[in-house]
C-alpha atoms as a PDB file:
ATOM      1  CA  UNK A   1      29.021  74.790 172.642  1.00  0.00           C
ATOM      2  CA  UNK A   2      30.347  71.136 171.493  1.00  0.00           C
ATOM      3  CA  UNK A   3      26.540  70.011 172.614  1.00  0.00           C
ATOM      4  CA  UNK A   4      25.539  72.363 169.657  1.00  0.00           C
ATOM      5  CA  UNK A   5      27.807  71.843 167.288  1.00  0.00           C
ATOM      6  CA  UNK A   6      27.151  68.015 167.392  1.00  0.00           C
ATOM      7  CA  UNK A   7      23.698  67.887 166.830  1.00  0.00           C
ATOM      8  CA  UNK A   8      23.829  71.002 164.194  1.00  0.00           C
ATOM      9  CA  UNK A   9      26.730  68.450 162.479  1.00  0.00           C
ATOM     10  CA  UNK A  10      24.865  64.953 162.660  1.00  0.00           C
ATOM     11  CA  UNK A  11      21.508  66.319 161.899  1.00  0.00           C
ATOM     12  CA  UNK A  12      23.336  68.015 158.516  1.00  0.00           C
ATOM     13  CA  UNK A  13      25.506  64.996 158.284  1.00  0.00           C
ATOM     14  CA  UNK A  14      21.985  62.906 158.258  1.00  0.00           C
ATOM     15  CA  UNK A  15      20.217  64.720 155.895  1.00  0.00           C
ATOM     16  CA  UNK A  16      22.948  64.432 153.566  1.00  0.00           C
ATOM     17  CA  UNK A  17      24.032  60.752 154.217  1.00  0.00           C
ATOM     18  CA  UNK A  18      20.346  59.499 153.640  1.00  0.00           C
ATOM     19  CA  UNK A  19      19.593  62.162 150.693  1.00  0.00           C
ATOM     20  CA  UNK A  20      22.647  61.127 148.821  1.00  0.00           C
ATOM     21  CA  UNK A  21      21.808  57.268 149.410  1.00  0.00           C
ATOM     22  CA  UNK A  22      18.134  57.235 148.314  1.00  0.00           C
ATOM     23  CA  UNK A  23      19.688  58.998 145.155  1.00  0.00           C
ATOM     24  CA  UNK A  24      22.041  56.484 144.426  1.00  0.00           C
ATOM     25  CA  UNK A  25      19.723  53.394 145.747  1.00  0.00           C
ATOM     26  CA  UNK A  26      17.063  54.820 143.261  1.00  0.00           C
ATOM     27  CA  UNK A  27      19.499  55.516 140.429  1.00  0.00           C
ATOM     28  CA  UNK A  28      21.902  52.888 140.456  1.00  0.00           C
ATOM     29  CA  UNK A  29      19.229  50.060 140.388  1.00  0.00           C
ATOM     30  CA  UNK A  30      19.451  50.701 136.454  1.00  0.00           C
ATOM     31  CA  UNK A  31      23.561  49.378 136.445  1.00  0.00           C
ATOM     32  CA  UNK A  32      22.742  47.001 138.767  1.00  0.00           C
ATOM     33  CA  UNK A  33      19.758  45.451 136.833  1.00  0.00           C
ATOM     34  CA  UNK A  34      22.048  45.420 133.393  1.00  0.00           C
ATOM     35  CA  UNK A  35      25.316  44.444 135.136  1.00  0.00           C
ATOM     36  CA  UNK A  36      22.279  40.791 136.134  1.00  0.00           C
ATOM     37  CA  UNK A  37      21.086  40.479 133.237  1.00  0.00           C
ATOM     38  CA  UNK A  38      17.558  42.246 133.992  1.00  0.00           C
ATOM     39  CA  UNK A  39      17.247  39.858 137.461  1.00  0.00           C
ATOM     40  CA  UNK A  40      14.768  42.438 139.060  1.00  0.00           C
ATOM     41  CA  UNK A  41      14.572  40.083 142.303  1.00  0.00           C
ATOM     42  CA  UNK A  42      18.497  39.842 142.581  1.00  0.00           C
ATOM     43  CA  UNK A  43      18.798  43.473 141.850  1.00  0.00           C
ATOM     44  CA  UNK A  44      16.568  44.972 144.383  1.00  0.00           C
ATOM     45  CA  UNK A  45      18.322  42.323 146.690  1.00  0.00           C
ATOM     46  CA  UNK A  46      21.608  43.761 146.071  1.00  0.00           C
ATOM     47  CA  UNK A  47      20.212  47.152 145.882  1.00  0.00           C
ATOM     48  CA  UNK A  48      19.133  46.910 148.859  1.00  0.00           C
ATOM     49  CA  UNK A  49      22.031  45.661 151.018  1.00  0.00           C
ATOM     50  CA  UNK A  50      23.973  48.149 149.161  1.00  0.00           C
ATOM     51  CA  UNK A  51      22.298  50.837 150.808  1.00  0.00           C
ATOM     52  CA  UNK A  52      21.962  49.268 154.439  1.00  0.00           C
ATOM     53  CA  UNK A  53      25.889  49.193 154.153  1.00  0.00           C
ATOM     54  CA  UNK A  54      26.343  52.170 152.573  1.00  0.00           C
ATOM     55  CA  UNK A  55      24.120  54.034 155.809  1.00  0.00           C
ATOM     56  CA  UNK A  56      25.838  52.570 158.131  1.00  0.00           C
ATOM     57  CA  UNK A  57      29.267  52.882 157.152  1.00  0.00           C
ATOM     58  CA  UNK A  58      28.537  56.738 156.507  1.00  0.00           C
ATOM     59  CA  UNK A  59      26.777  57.379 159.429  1.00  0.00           C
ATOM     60  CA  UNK A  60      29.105  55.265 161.802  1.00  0.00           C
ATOM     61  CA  UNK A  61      31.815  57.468 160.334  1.00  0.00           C
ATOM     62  CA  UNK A  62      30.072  60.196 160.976  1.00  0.00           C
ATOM     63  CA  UNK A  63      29.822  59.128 164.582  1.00  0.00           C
ATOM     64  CA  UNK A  64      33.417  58.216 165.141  1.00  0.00           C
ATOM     65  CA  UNK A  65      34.528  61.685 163.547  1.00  0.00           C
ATOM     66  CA  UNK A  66      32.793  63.286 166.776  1.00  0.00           C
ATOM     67  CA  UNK A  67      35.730  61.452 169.112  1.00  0.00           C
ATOM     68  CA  UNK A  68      38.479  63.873 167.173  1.00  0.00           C
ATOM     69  CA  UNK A  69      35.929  67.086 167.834  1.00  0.00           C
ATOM     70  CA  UNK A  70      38.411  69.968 169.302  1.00  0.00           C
ATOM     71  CA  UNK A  71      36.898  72.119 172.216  1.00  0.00           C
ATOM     72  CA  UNK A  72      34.501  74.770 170.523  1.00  0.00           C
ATOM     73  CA  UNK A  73      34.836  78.034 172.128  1.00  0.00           C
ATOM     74  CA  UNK A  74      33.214  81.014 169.921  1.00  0.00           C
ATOM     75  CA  UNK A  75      30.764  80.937 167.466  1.00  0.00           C
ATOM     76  CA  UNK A  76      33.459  81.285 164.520  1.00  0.00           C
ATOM     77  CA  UNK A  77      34.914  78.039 165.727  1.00  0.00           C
ATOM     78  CA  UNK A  78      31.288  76.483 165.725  1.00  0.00           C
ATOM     79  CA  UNK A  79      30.906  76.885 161.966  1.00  0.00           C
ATOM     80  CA  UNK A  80      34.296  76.056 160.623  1.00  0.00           C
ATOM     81  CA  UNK A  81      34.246  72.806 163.019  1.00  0.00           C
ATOM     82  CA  UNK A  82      30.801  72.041 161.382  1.00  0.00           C
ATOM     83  CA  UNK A  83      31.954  72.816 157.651  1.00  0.00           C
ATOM     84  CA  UNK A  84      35.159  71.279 158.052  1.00  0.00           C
ATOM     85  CA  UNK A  85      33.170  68.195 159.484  1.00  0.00           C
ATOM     86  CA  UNK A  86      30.733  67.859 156.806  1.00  0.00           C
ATOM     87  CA  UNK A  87      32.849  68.699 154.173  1.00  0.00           C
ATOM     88  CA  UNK A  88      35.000  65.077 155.370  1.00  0.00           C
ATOM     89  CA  UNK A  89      32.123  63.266 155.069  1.00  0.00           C
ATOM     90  CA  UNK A  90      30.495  64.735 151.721  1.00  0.00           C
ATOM     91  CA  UNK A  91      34.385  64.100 150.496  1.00  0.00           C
ATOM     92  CA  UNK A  92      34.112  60.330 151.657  1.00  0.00           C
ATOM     93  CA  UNK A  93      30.524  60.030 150.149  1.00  0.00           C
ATOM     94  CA  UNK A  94      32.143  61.031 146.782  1.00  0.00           C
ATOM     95  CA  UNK A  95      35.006  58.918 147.046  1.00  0.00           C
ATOM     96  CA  UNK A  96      32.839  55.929 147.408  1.00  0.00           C
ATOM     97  CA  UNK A  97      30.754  56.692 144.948  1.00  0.00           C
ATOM     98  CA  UNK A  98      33.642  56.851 142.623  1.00  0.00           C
ATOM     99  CA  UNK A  99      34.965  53.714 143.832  1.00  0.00           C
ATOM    100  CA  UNK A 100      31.603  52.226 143.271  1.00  0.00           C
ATOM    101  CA  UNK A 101      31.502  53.348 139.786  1.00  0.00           C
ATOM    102  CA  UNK A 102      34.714  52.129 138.955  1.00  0.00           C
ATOM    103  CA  UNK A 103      33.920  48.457 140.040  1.00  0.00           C
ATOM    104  CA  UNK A 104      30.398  48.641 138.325  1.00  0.00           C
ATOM    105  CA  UNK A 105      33.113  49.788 134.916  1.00  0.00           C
ATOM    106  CA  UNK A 106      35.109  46.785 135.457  1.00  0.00           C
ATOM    107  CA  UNK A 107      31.995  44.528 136.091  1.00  0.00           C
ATOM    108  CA  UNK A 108      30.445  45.890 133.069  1.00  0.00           C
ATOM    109  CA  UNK A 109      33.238  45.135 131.019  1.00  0.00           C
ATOM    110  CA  UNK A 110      34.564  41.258 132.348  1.00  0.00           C
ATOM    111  CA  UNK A 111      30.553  41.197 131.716  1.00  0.00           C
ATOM    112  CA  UNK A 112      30.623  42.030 128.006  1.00  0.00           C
ATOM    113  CA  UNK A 113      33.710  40.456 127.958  1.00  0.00           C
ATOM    114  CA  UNK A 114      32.307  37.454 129.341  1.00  0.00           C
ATOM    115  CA  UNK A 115      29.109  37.289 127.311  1.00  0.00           C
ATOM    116  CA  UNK A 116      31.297  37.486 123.568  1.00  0.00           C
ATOM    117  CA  UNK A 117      33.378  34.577 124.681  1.00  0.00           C
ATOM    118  CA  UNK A 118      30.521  32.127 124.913  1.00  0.00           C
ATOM    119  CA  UNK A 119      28.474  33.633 121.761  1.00  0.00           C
END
């Protein structure tokens, strides 16, 4: 039943990993772009790498959490390993997102910051 639950759990962990990413390499492009000063070039650059790290962190991760995998025995056990499994990751995916935010914040600002000390 482990056989099962891994490849129910990194299929669901995959869909979510890359769903999530596309959203924030499509979305994100627009702090990137004003945190350079409208440098499309750089920005997709960055954008870019940003999401190549940010897949393989997640799904590596997602990976290493199968080494910690208790024996599955019953079908109950099944779906509260998956759930509990998931749930770690989509709690990790938020965490960085917030962490990203925060630096973008404090970019944003020494940026501003930055700008009104030269003017």
């Amino acid at each position: 039943m482990n056989t099962t639950a891994y490849i129910i759990y990194l299929l669901v962990t995959y869909v979510i990993t890359v769903r999530v990413g596309f959203l924030f390499y499509r979305n994100g492009r627009v702090f990137i772009l004003n945190l350079l000063h409208h440098d499309e070039r750089l920005t997709d650059f960055i954008n870019r790498i940003l999401l190549t790290g940010y897949y393989l962190l997640n799904l590596g991760y997602a990976a290493l959490m199968l080494a910690g995998w208790q024996a599955i025995t019953s079908w109950l056990d099944l779906f509260t390993s998956i759930i509990s499994m998931t749930a770690r990751i989509m709690l990790t995916l938020a965490v960085m997102h917030f962490c990203n935010m925060i630096v973008i914040y404090f970019l944003s600002k020494r940026n501003v910051h930055f700008t009104q000390t030269k003017i």
